[in-house]
Protein backbone atom coordinates (compact mmCIF):
# COMPACT_ATOMS: atom_id res chain seq x y z
CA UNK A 1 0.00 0.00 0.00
CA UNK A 2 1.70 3.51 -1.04
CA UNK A 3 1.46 6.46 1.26
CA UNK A 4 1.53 8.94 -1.57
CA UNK A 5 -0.96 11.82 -1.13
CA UNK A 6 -2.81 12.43 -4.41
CA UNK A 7 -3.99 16.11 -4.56
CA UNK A 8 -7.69 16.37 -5.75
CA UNK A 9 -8.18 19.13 -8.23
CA UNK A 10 -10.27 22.07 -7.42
CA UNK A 11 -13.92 21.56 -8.19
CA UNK A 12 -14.34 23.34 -11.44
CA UNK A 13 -15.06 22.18 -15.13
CA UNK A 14 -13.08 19.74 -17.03
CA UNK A 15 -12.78 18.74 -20.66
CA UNK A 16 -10.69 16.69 -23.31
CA UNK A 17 -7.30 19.04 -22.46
CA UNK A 18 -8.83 21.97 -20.43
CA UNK A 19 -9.65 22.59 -16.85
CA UNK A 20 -10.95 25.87 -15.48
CA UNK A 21 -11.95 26.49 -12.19
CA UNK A 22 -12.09 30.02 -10.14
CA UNK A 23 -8.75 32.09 -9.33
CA UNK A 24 -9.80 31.70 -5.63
CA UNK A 25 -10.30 27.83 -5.91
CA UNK A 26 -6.52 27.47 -7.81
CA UNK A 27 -4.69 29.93 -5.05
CA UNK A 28 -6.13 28.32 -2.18
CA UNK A 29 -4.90 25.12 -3.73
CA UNK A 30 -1.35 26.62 -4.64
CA UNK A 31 -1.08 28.24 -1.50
CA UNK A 32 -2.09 25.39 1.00
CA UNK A 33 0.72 23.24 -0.76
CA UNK A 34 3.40 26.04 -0.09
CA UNK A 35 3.50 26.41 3.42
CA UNK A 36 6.57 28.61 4.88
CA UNK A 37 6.18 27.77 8.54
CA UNK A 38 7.83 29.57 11.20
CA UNK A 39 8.94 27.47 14.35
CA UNK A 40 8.52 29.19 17.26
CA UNK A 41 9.78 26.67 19.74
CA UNK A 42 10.24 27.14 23.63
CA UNK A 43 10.42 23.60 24.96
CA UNK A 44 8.99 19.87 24.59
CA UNK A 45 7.02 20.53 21.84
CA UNK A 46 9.70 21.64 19.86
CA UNK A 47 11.14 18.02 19.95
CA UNK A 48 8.23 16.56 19.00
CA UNK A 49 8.06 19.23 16.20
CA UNK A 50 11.92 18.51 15.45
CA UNK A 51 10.65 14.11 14.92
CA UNK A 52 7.86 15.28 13.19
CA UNK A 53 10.08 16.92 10.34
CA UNK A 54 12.22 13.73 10.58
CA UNK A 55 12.17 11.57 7.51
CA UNK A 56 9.66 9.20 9.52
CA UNK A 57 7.16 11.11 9.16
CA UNK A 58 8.38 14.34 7.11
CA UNK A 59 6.00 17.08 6.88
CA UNK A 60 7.88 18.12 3.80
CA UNK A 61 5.40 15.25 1.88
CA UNK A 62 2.56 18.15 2.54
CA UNK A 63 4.36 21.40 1.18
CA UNK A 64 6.31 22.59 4.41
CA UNK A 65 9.69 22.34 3.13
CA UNK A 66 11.48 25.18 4.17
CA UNK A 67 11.41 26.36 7.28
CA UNK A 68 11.52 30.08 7.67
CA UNK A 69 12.89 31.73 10.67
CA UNK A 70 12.09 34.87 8.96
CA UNK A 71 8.94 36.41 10.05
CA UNK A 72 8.79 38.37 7.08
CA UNK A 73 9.27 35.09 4.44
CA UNK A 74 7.16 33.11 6.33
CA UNK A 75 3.28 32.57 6.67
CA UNK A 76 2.55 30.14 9.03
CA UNK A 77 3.31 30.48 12.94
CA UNK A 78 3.94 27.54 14.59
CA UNK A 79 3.80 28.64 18.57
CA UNK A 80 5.41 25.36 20.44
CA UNK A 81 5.31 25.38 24.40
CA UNK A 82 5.26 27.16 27.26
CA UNK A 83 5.01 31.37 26.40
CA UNK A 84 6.08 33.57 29.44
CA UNK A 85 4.77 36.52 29.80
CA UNK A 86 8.11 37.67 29.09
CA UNK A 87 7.97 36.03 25.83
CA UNK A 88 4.98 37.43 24.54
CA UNK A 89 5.67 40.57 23.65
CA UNK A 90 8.01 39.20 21.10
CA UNK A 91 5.85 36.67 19.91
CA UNK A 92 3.32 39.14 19.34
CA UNK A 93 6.21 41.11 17.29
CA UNK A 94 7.22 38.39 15.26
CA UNK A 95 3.22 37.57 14.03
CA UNK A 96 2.91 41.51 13.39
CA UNK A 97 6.10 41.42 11.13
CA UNK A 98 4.04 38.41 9.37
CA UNK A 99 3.17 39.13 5.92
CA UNK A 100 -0.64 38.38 5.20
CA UNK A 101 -2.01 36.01 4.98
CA UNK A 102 -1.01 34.61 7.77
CA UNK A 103 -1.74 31.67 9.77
CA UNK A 104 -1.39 30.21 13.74
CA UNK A 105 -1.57 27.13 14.49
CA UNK A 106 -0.81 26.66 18.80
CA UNK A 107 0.79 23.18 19.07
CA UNK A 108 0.53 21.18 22.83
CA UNK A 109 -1.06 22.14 26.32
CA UNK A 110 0.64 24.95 26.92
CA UNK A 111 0.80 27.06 24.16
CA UNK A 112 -2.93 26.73 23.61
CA UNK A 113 -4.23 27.26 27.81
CA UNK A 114 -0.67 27.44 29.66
CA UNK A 115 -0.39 23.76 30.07
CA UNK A 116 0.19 22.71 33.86
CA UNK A 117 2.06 26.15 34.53
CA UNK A 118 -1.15 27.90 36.08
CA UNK A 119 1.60 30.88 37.19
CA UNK A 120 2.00 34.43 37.30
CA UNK A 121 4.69 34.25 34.57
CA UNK A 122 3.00 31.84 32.00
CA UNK A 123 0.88 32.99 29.54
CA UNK A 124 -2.31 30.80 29.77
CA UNK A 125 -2.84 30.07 25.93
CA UNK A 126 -1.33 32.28 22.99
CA UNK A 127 -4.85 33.39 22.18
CA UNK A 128 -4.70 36.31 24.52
CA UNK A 129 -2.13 38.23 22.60
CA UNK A 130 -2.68 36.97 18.93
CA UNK A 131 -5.51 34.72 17.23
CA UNK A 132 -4.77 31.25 16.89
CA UNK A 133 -6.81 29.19 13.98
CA UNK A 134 -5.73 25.83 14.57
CA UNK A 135 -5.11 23.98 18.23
CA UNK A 136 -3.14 20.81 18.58
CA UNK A 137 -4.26 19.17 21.96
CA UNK A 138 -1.23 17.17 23.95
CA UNK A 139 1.45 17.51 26.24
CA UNK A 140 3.15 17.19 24.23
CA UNK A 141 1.47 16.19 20.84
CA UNK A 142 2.83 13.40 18.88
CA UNK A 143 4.01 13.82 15.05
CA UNK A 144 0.50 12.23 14.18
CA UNK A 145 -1.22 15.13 15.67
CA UNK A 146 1.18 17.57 14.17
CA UNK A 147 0.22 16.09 10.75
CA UNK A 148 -3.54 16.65 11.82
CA UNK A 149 -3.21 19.85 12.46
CA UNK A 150 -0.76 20.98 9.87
CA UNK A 151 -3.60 19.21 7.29
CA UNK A 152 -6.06 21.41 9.25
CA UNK A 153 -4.44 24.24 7.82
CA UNK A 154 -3.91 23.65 4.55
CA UNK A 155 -7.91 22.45 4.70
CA UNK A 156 -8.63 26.17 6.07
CA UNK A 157 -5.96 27.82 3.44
CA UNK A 158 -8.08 26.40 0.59
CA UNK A 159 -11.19 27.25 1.58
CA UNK A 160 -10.22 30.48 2.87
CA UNK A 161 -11.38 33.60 0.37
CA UNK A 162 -9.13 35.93 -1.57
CA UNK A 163 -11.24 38.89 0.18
CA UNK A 164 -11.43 37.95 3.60
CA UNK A 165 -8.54 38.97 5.03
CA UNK A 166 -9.80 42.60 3.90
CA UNK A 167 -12.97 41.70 5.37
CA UNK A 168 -14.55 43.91 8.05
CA UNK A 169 -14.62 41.08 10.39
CA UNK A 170 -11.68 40.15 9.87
CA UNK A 171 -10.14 43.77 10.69
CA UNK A 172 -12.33 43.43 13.57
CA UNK A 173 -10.57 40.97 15.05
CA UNK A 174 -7.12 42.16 14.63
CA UNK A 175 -8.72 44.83 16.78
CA UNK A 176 -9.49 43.07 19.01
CA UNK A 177 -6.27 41.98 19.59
CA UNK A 178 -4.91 45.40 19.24
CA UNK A 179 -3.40 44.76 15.99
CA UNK A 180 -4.08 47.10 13.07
């Protein structure tokens, strides 16, 4: 049995020699194949992040390459482990230098609610300073999660419309978070 991922066209219409679909439908598809993720490790989860790129189970197979620790050249945040309040400041920088679009995804306990660190100093979840679209539950998660949510994304990156990051809501929300 082969494990090789066959990518499904976007739903559009198809002839003897043609295809044509909508310019959303063929960006979200480009797009959620070309992943530039941005490791933002702080502990445990960072090993598990480190296996999960490991030729056993090599998230490369689903677009994610090349790692970017560039802010700017990348455009998906990967928040691994605990944040201290310290920390999140920075953090906070680093997803404002972000070009858009841009995507979160908050990988093990305690980057999504603090974990077991219920302290003064630890930021409880990563969703109080910038907005998170895709949690992976776990302390810390194994690769097979990481896969599940990495897929997660690239699900949300297809679907997601050209317009809505221009949206009102959208820009709403970035408000909300004090980002403009």
């Amino acid at each position: 049995m082969s494990d090789i991922q066959i990518v499904e066209a976007p739903p559009g219409v198809e002839g003897a020699g043609f295809f044509a679909t909508s310019l959303d439908k063929a960006i979200g598809l480009a797009r959620s194949y070309s992943l530039w993720p941005l490791p933002f490790a702080t502990s445990c989860c960072g090993i598990e992040f480190m296996a999960t790129m490991a030729s056993t189970y090599d998230l490369a197979r689903f677009g994610a390459e090349r790692m970017s620790f560039s802010p700017r050249q990348a455009d998906l945040l990967m928040v691994m482990g605990t944040i201290s309040k310290k920390m999140g400041p920075v953090l906070r920088q680093v997803y404002i230098q972000m070009a858009e679009p841009r995507w979160v995804l908050a990988m093990g306990a305690c980057a999504s609610s603090g974990g077991i660190f219920d302290t003064y100093s630890v930021l409880q979840g990563i969703d109080e300073i910038i907005p998170v679209d895709v949690y992976i539950p776990g302390c810390p998660p194994r690769p097979e999660g990481v896969i599940d949510g990495f897929m997660q994304i690239q699900k949300l990156v297809q679907t997601e419309s050209l317009r809505r990051r221009s949206s009102p809501e959208y820009q709403k929300l970035l408000a909300s978070y004090g980002i403009l």
